[in-house]
PDB file of N, CA and C in Angstrom:
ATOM      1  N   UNK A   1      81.335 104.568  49.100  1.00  0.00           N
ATOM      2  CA  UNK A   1      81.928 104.490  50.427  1.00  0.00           C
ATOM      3  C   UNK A   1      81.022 103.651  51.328  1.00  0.00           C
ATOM      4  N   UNK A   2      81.605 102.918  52.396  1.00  0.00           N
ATOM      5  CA  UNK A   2      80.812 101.817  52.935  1.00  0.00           C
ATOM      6  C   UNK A   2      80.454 102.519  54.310  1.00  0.00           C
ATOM      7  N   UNK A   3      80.773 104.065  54.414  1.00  0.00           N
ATOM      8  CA  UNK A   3      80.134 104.285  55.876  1.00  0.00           C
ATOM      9  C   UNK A   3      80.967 104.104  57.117  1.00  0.00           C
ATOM     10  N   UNK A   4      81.823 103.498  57.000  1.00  0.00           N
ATOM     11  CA  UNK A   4      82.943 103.528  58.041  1.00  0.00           C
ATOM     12  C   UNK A   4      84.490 103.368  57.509  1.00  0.00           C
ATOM     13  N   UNK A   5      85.023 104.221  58.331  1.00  0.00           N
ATOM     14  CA  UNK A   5      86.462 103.944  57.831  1.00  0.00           C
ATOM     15  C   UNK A   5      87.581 102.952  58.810  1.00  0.00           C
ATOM     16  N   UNK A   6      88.214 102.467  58.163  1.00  0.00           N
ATOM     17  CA  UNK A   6      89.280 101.399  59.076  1.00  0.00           C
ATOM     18  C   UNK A   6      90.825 101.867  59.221  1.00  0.00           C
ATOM     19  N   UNK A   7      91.199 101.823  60.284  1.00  0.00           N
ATOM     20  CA  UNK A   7      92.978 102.721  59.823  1.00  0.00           C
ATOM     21  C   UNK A   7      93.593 101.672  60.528  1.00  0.00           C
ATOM     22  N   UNK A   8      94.399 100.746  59.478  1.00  0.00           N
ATOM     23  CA  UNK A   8      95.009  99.756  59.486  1.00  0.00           C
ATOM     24  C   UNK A   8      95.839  99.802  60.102  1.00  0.00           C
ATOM     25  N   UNK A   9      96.709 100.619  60.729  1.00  0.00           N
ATOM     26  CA  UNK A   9      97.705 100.802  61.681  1.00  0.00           C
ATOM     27  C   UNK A   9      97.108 100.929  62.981  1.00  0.00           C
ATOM     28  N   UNK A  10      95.824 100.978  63.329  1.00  0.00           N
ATOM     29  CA  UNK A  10      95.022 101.105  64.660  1.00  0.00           C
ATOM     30  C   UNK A  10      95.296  99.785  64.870  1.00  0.00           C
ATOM     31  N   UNK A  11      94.826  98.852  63.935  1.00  0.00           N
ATOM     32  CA  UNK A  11      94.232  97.146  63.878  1.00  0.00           C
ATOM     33  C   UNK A  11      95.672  96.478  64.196  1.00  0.00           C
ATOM     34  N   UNK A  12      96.532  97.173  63.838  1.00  0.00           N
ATOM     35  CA  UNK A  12      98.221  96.578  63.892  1.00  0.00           C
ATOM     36  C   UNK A  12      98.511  96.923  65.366  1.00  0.00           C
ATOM     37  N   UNK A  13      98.130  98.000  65.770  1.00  0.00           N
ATOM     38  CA  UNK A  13      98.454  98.819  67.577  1.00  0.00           C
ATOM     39  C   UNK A  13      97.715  97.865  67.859  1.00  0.00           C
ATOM     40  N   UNK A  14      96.236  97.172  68.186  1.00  0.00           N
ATOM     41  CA  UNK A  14      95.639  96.126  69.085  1.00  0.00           C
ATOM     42  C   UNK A  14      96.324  94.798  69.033  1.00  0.00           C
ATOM     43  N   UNK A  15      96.607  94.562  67.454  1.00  0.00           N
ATOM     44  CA  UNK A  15      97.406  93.125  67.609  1.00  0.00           C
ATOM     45  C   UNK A  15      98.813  93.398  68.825  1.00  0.00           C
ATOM     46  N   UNK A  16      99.401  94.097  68.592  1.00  0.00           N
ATOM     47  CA  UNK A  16     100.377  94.119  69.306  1.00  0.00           C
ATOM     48  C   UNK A  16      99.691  94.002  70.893  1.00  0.00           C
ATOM     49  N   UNK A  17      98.826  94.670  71.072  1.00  0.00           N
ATOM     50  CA  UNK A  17      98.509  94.725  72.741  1.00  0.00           C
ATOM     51  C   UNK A  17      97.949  92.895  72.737  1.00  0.00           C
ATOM     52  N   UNK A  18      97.432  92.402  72.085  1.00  0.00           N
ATOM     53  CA  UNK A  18      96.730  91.047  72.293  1.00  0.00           C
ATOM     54  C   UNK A  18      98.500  90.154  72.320  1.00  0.00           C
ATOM     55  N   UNK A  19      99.549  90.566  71.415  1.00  0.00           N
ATOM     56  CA  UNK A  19     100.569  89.817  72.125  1.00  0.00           C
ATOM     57  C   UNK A  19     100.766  90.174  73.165  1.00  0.00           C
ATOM     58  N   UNK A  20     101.180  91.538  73.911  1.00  0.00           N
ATOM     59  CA  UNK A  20     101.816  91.497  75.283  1.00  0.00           C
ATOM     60  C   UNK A  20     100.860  90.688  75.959  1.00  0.00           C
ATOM     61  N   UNK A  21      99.223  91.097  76.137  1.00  0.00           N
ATOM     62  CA  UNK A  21      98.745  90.319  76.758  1.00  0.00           C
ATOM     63  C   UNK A  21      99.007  88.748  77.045  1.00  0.00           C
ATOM     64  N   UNK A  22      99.141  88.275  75.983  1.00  0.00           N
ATOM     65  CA  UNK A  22      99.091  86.451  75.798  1.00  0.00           C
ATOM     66  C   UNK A  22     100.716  86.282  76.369  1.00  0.00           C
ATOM     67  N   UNK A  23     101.780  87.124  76.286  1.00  0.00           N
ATOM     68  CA  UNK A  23     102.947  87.299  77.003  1.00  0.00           C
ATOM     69  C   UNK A  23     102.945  87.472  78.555  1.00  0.00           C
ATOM     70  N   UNK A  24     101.992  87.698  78.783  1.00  0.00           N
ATOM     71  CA  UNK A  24     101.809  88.377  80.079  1.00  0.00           C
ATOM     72  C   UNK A  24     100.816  86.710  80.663  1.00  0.00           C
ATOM     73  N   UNK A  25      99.792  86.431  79.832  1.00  0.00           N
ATOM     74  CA  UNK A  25      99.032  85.101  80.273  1.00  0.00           C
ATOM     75  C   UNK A  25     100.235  83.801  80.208  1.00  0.00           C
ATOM     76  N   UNK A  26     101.160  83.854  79.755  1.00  0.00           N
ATOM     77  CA  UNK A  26     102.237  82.907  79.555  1.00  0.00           C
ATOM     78  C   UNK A  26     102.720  82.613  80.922  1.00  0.00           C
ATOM     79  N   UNK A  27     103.528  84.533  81.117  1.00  0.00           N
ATOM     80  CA  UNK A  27     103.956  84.344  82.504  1.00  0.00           C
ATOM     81  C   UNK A  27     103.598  83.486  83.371  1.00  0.00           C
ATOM     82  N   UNK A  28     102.109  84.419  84.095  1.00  0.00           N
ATOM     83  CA  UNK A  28     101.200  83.822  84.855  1.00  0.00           C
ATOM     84  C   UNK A  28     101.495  82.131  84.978  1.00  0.00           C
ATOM     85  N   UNK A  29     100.596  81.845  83.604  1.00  0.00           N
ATOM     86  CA  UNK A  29     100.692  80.038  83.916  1.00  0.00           C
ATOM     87  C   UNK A  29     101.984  79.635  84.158  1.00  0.00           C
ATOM     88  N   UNK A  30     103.198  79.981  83.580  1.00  0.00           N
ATOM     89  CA  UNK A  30     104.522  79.377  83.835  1.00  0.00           C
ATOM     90  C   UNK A  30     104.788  79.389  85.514  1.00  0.00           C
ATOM     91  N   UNK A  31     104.403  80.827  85.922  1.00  0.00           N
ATOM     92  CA  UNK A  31     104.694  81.189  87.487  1.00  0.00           C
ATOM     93  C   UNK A  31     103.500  80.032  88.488  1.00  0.00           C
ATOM     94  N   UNK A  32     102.504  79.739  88.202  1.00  0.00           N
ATOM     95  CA  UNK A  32     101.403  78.858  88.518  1.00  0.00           C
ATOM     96  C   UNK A  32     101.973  77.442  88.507  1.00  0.00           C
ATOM     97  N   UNK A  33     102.604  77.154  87.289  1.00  0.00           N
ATOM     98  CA  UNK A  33     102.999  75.921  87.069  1.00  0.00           C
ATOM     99  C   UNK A  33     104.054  75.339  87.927  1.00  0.00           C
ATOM    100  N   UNK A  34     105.107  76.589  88.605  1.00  0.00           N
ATOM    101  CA  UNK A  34     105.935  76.689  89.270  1.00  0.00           C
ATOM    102  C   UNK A  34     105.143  76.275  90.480  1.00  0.00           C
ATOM    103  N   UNK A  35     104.403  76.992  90.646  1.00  0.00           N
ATOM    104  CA  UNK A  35     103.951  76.980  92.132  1.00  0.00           C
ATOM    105  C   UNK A  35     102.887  75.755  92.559  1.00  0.00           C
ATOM    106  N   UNK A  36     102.334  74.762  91.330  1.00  0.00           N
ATOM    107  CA  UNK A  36     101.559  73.603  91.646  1.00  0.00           C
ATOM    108  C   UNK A  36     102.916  72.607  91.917  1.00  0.00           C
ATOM    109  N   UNK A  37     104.205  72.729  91.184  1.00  0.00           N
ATOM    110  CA  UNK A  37     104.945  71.894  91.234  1.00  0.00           C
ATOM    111  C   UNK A  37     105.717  71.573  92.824  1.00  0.00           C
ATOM    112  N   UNK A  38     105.683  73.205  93.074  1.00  0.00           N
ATOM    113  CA  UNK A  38     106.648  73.420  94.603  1.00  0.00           C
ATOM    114  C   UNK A  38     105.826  73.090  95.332  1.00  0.00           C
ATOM    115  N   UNK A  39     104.588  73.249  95.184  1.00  0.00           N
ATOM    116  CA  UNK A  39     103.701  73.227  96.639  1.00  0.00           C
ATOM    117  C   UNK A  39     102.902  71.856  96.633  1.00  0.00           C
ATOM    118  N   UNK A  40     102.726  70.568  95.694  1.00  0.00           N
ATOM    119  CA  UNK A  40     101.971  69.933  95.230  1.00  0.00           C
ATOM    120  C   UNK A  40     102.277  68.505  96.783  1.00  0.00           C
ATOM    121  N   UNK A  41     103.275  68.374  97.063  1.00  0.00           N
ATOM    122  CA  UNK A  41     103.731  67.571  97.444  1.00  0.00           C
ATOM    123  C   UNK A  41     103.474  68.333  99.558  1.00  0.00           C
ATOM    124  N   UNK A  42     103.092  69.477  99.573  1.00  0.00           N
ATOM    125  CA  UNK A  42     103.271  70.160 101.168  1.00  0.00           C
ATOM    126  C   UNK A  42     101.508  70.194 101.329  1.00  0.00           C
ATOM    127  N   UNK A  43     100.614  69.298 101.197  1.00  0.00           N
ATOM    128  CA  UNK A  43      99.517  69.079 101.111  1.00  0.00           C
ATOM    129  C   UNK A  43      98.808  68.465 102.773  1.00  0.00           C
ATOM    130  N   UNK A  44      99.910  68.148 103.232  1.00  0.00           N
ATOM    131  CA  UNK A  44      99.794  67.298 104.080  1.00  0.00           C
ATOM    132  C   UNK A  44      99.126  65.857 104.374  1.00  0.00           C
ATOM    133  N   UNK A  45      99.004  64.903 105.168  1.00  0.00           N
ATOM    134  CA  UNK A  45      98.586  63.906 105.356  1.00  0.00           C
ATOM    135  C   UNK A  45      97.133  64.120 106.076  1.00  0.00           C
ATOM    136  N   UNK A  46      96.403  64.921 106.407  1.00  0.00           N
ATOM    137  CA  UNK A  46      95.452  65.123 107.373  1.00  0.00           C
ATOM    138  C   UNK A  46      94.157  64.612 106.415  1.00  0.00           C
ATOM    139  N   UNK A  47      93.087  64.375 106.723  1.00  0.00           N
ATOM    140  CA  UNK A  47      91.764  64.409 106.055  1.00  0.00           C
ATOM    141  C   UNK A  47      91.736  65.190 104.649  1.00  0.00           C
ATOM    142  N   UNK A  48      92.321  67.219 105.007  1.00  0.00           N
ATOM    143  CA  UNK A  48      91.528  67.673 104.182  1.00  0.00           C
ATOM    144  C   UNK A  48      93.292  67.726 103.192  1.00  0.00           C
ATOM    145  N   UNK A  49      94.140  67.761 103.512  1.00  0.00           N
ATOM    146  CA  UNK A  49      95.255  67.190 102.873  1.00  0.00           C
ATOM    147  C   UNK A  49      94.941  66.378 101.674  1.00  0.00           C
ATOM    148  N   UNK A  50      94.414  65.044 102.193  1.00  0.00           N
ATOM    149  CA  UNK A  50      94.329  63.494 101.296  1.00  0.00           C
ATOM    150  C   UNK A  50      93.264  64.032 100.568  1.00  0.00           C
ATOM    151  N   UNK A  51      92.301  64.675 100.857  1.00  0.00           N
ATOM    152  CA  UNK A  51      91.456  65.171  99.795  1.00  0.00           C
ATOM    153  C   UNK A  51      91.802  65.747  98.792  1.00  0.00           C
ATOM    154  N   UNK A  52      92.504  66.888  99.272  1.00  0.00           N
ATOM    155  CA  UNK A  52      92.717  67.894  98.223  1.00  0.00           C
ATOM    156  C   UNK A  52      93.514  67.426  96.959  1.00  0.00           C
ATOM    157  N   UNK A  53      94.817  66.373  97.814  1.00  0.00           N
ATOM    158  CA  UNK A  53      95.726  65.480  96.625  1.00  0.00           C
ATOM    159  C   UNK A  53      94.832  64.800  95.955  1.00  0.00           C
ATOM    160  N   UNK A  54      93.504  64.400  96.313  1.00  0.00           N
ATOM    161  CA  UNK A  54      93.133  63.437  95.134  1.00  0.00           C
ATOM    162  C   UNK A  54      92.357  64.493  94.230  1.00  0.00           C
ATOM    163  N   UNK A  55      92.022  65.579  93.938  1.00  0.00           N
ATOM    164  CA  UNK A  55      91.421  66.864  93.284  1.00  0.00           C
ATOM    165  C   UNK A  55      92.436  67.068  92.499  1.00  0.00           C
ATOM    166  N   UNK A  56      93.386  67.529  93.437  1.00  0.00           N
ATOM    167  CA  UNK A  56      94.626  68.430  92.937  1.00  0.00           C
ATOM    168  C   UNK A  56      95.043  67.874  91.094  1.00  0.00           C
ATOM    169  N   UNK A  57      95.151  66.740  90.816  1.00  0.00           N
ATOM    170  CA  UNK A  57      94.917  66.449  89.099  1.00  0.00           C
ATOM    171  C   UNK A  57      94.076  67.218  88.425  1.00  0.00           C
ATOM    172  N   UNK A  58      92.932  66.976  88.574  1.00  0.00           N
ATOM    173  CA  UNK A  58      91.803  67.550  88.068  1.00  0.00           C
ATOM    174  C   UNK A  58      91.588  68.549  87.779  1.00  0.00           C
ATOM    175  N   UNK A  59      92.067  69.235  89.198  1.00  0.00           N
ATOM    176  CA  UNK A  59      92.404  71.157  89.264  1.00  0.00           C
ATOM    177  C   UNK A  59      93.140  71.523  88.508  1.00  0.00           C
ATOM    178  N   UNK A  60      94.465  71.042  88.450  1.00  0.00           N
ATOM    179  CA  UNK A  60      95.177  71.526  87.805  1.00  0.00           C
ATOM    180  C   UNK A  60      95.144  71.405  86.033  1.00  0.00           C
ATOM    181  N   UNK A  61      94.318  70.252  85.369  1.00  0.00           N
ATOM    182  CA  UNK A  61      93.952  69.840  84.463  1.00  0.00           C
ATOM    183  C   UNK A  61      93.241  71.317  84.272  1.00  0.00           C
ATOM    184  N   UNK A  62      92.071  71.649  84.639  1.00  0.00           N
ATOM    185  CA  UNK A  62      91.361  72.592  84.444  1.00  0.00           C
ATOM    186  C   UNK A  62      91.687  74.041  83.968  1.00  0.00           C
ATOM    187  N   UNK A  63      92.470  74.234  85.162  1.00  0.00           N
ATOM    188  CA  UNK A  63      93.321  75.660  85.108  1.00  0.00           C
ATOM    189  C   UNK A  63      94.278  75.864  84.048  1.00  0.00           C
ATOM    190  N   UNK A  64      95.299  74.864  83.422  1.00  0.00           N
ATOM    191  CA  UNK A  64      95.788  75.074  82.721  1.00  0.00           C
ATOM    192  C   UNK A  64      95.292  74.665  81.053  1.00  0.00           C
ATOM    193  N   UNK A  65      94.454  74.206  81.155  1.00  0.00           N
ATOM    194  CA  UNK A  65      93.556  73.999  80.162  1.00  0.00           C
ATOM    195  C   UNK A  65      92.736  75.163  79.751  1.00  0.00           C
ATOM    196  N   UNK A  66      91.932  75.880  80.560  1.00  0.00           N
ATOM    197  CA  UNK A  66      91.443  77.036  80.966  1.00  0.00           C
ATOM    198  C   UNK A  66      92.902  78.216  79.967  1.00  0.00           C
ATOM    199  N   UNK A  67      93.799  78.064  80.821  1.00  0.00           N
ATOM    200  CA  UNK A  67      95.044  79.187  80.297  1.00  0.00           C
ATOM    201  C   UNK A  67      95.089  79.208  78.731  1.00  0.00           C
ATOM    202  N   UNK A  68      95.432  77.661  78.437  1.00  0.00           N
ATOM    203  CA  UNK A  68      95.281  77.258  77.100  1.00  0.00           C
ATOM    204  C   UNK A  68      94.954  77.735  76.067  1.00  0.00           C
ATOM    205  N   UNK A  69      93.795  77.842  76.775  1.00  0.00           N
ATOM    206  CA  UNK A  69      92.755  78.539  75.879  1.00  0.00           C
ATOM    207  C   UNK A  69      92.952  79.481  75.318  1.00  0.00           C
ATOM    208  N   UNK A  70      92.708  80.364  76.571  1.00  0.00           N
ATOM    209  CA  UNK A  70      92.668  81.794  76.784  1.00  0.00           C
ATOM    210  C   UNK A  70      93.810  82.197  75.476  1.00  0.00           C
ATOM    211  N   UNK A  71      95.404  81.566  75.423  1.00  0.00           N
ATOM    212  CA  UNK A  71      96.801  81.581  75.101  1.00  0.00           C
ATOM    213  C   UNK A  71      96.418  81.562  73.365  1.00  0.00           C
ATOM    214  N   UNK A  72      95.499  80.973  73.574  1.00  0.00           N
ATOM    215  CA  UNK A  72      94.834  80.362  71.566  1.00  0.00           C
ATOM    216  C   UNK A  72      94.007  81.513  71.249  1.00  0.00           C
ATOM    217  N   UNK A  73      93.382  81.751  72.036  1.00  0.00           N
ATOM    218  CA  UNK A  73      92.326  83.168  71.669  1.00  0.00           C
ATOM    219  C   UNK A  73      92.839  84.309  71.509  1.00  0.00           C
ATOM    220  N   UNK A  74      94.023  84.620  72.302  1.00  0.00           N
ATOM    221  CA  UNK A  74      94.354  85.638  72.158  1.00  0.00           C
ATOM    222  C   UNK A  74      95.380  85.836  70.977  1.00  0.00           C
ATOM    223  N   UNK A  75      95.874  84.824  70.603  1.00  0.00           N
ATOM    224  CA  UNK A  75      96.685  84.255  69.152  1.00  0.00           C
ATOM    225  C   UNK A  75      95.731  84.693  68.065  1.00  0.00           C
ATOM    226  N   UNK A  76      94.310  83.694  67.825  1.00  0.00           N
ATOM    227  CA  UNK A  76      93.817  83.952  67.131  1.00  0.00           C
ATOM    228  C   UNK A  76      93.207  85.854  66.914  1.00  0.00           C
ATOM    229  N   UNK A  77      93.364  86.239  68.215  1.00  0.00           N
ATOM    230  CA  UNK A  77      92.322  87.451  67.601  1.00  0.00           C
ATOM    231  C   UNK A  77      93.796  88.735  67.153  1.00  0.00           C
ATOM    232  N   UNK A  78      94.870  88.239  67.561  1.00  0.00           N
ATOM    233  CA  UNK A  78      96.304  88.795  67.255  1.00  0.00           C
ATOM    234  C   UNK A  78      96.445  88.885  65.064  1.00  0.00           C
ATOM    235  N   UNK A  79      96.130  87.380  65.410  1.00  0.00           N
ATOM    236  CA  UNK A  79      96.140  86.888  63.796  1.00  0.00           C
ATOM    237  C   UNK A  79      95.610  87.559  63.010  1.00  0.00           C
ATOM    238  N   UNK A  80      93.769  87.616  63.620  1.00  0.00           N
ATOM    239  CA  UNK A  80      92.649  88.253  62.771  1.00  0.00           C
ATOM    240  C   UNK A  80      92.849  89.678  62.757  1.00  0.00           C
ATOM    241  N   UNK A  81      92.963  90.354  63.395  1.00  0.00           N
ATOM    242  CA  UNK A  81      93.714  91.518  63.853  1.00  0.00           C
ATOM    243  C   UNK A  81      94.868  91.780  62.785  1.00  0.00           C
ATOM    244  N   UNK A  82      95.462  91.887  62.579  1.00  0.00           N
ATOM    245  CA  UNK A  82      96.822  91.617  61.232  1.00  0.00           C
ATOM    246  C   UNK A  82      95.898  91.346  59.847  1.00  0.00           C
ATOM    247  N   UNK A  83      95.437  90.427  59.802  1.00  0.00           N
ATOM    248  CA  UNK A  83      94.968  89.853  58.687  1.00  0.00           C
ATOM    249  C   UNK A  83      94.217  90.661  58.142  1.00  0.00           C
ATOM    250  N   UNK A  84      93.310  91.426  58.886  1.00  0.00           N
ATOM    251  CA  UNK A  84      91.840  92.831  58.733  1.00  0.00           C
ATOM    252  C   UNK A  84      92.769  93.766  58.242  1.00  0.00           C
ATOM    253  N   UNK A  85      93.611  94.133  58.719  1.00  0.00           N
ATOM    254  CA  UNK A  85      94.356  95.484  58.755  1.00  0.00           C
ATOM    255  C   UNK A  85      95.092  95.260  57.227  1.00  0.00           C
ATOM    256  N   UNK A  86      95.949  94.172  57.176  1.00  0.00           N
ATOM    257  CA  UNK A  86      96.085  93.761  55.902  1.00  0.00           C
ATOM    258  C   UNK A  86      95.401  94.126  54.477  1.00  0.00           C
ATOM    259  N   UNK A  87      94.264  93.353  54.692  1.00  0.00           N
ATOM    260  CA  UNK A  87      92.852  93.129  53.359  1.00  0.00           C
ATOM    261  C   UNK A  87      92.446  94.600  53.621  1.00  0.00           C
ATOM    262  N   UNK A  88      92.190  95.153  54.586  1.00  0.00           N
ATOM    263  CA  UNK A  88      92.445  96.805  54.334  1.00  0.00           C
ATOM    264  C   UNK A  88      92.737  97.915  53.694  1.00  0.00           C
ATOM    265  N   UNK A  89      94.121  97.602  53.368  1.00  0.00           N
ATOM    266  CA  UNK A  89      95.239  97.952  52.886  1.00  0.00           C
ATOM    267  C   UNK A  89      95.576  97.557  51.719  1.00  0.00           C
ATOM    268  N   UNK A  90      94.786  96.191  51.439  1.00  0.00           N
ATOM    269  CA  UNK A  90      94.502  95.502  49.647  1.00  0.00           C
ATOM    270  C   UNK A  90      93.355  96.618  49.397  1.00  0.00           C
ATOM    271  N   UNK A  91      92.823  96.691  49.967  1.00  0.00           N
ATOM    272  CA  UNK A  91      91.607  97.144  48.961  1.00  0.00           C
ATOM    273  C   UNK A  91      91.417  98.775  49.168  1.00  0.00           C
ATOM    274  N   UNK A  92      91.944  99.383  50.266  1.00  0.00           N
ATOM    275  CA  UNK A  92      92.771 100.766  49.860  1.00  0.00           C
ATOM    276  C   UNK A  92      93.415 101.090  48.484  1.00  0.00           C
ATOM    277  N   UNK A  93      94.530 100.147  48.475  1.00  0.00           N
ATOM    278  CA  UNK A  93      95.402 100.293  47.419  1.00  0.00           C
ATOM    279  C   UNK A  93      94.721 100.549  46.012  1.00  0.00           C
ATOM    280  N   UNK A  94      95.050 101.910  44.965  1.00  0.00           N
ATOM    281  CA  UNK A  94      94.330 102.095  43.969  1.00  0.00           C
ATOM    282  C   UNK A  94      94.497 101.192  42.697  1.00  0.00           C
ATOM    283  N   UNK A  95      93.385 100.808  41.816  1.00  0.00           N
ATOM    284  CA  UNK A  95      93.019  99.841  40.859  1.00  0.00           C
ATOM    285  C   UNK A  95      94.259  99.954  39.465  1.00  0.00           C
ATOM    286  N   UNK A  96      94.970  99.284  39.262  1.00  0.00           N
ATOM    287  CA  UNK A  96      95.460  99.243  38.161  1.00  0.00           C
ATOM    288  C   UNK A  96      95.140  99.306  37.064  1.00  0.00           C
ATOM    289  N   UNK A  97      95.169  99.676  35.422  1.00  0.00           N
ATOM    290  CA  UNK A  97      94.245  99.633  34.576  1.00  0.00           C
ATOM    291  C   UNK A  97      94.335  98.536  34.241  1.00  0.00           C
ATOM    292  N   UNK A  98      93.440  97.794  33.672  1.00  0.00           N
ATOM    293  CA  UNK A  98      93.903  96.342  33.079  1.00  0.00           C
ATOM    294  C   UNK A  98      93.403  95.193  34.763  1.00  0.00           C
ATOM    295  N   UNK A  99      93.236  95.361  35.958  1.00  0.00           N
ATOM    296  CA  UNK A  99      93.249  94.667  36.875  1.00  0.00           C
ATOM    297  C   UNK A  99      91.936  94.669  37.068  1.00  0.00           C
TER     298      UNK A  99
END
């Protein structure tokens, strides 16, 4: 025995929470994306206006790049998560004779 035990249906309950999450980070950026689009153009003409429009690329480059991420990580640890619980469950499973 290796000293700890794993219960593969725990590892299957977190994957699931790492999707709602990344469901939930989707939202967000979609609702964000909404709101750089509506508001991108009400910047105004003033000093800090003309500034901000020439940022405002950059920013937004960032942030949703940033989300991106986040959207991949939480994929991947969804994946690994499944995959553990899986190989688990291989090597639970009792030895055949002959195998």
């Amino acid at each position: 025995m290796s000293g700890y035990h794993v219960q593969p249906s725990t590892l299957r309950g977190q994957t699931r929470r790492y999707q709602e999450q990344r469901t939930h980070v989707e939202q967000v950026r979609d609702t964000l994306r909404a709101a750089f689009a509506r508001d991108r153009n009400t910047l105004g003409t003033d000093e800090y206006g003309a500034e901000l429009a020439k940022k405002l690329p950059a920013i937004e480059v960032a942030v949703f790049t940033a989300l991106q991420d986040l959207i991949t990580e939480l994929d991947d640890t969804s994946t690994g998560l499944h995959t553990t619980a899986s190989a688990y469950e291989l090597a639970e499973q009792p030895r055949q004779p002959g195998s």
